[in-house]
C-alpha atoms as a PDB file:
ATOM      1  CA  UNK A   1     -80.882 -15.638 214.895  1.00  0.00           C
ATOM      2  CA  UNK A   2     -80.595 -13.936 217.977  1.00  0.00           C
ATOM      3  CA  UNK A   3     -77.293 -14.232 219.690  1.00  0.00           C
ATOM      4  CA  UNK A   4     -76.340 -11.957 223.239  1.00  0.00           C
ATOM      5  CA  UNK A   5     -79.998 -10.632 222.722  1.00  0.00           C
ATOM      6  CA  UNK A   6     -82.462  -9.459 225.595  1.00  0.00           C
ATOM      7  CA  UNK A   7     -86.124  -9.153 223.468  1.00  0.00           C
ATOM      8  CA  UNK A   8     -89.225  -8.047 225.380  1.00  0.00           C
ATOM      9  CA  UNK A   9     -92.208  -8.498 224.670  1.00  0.00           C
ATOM     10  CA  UNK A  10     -90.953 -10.714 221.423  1.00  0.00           C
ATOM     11  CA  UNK A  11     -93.810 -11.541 218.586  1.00  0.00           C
ATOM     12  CA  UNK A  12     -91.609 -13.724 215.505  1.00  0.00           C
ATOM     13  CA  UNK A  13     -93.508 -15.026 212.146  1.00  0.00           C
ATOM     14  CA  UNK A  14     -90.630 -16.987 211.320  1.00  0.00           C
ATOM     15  CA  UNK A  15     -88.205 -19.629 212.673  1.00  0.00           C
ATOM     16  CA  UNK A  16     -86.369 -17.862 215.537  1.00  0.00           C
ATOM     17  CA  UNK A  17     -82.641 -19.335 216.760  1.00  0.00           C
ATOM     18  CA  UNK A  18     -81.731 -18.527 220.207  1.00  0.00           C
ATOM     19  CA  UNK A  19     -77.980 -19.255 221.200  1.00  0.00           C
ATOM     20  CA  UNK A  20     -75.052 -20.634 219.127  1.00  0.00           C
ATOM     21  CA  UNK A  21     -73.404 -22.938 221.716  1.00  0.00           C
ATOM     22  CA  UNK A  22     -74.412 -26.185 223.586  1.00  0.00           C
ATOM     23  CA  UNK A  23     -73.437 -24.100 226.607  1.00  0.00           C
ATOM     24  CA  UNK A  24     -75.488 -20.983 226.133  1.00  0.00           C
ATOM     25  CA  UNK A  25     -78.735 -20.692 228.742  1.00  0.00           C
ATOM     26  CA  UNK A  26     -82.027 -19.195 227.533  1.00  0.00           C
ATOM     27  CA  UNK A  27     -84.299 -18.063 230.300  1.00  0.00           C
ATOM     28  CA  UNK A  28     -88.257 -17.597 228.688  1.00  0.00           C
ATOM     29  CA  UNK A  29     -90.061 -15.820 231.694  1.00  0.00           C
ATOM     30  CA  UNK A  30     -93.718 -16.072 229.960  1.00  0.00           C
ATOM     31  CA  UNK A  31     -95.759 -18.217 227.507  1.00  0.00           C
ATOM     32  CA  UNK A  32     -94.614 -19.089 224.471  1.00  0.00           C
ATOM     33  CA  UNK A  33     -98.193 -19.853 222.194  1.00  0.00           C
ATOM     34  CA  UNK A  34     -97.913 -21.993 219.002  1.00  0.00           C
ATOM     35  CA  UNK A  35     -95.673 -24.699 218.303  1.00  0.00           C
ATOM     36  CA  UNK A  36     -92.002 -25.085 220.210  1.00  0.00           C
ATOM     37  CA  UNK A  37     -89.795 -27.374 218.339  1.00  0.00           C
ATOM     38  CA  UNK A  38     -86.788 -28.082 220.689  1.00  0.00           C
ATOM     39  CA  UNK A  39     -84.016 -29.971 218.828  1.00  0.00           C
ATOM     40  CA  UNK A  40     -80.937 -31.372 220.387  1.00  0.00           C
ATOM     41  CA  UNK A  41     -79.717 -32.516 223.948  1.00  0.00           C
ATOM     42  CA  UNK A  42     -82.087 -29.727 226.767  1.00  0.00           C
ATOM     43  CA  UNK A  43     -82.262 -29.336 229.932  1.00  0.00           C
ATOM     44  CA  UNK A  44     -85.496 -27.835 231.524  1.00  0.00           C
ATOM     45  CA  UNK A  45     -84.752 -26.913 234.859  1.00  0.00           C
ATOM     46  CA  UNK A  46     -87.521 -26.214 237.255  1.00  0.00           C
ATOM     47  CA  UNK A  47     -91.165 -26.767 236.393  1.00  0.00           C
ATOM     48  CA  UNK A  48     -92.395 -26.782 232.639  1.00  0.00           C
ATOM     49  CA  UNK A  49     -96.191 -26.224 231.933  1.00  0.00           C
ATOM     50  CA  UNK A  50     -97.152 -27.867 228.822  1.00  0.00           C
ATOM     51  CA  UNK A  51    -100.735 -27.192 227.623  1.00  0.00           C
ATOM     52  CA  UNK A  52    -101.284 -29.651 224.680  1.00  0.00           C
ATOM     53  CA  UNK A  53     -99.736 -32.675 222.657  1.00  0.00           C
ATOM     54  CA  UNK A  54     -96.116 -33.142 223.527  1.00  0.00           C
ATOM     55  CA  UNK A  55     -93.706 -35.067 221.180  1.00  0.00           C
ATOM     56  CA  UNK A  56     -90.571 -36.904 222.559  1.00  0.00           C
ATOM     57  CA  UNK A  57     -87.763 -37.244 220.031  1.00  0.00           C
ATOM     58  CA  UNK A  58     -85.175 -39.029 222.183  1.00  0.00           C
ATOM     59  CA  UNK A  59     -84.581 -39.935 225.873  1.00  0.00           C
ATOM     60  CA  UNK A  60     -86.405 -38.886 228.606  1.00  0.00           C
ATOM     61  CA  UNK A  61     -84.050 -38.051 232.067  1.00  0.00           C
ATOM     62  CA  UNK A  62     -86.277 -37.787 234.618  1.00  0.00           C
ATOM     63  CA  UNK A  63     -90.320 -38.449 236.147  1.00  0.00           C
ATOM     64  CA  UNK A  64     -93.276 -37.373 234.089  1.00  0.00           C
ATOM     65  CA  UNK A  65     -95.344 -35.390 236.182  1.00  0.00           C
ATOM     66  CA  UNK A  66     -99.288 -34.861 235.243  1.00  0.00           C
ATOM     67  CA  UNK A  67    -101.211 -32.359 236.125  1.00  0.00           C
ATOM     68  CA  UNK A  68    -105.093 -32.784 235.979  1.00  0.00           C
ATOM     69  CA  UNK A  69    -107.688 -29.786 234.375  1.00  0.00           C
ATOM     70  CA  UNK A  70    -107.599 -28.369 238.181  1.00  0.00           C
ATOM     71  CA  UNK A  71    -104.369 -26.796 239.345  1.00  0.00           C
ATOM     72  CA  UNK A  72    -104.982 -28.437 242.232  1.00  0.00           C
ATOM     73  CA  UNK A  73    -101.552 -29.888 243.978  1.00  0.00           C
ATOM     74  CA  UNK A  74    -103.122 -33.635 242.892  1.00  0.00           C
ATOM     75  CA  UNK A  75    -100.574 -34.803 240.029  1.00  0.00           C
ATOM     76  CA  UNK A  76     -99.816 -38.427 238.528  1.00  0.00           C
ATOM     77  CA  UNK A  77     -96.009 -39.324 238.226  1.00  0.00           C
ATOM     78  CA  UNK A  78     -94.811 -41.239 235.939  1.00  0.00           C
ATOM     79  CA  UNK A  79     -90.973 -42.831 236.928  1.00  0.00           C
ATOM     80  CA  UNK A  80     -89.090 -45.608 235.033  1.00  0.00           C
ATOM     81  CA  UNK A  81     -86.258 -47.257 237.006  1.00  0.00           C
ATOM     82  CA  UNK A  82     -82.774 -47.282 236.274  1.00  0.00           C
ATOM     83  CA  UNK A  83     -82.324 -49.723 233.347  1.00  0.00           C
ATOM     84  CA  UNK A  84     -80.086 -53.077 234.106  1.00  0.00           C
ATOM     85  CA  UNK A  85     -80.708 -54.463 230.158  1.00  0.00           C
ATOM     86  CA  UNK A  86     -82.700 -53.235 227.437  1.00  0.00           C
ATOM     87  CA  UNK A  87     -86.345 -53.409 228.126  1.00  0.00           C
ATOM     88  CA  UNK A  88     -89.242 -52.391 225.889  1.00  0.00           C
ATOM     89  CA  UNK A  89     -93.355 -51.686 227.683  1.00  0.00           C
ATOM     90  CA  UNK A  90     -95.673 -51.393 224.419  1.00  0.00           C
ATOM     91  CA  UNK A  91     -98.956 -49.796 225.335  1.00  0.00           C
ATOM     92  CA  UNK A  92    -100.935 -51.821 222.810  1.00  0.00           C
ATOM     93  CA  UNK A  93    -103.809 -49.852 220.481  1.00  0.00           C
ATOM     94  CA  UNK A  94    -106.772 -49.640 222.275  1.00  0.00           C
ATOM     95  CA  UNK A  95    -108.690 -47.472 224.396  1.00  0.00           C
ATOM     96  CA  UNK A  96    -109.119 -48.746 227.995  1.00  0.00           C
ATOM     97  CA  UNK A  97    -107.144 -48.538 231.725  1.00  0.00           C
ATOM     98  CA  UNK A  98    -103.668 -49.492 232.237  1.00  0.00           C
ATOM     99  CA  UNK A  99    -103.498 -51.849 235.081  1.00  0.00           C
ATOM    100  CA  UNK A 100    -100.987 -51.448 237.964  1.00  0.00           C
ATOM    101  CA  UNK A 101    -100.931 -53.987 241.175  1.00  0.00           C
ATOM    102  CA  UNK A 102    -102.512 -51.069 242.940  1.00  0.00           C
ATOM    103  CA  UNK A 103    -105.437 -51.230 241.080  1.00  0.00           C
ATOM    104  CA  UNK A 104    -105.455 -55.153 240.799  1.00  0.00           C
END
């Protein structure tokens, strides 16, 4: 565990724990390679470049923004609507295009 630790450049080979507290802030300036298992309630603030399969274990505050192989400024966003019941979209198991009335 680190805990009140500044580490640069950091290279771990095992299971790392940064903070103790729900309140504590970790600030990553850099790339972190390999697999990033985030457990718990987080907060990314500010952009997040993820570069390979992400898993969602839990609720999702926010749009879903997509950015293509180019780093181009062209991005897909993806934005569910504030809920008014329990609703459930399955995205059946095939390959194929998702229709939207803009594409109609």
């Amino acid at each position: 565990s680190l805990v009140g630790s500044v580490v640069s450049p950091a290279s771990f080979l095992s299971d790392v724990t940064l903070g103790d507290s729900p309140s504590d802030v970790i600030t990553i300036n850099g790339v972190v390679q390999g697999v990033l298992n985030v457990n718990g309630d987080t907060t990314f603030a500010g952009p997040v470049a993820l570069n390979g399969p992400v898993m969602f274990g839990g609720p999702v505050v926010g749009p879903l923004i997509f950015e293509g192989a180019n780093v181009d400024g062209n991005t897909t966003t993806l934005v569910v609507q504030e809920p008014t019941g329990v609703n459930t979209i399955t995205i059946p198991d095939v390959s194929g295009t998702l229709l939207t009335t803009g594409n109609l």
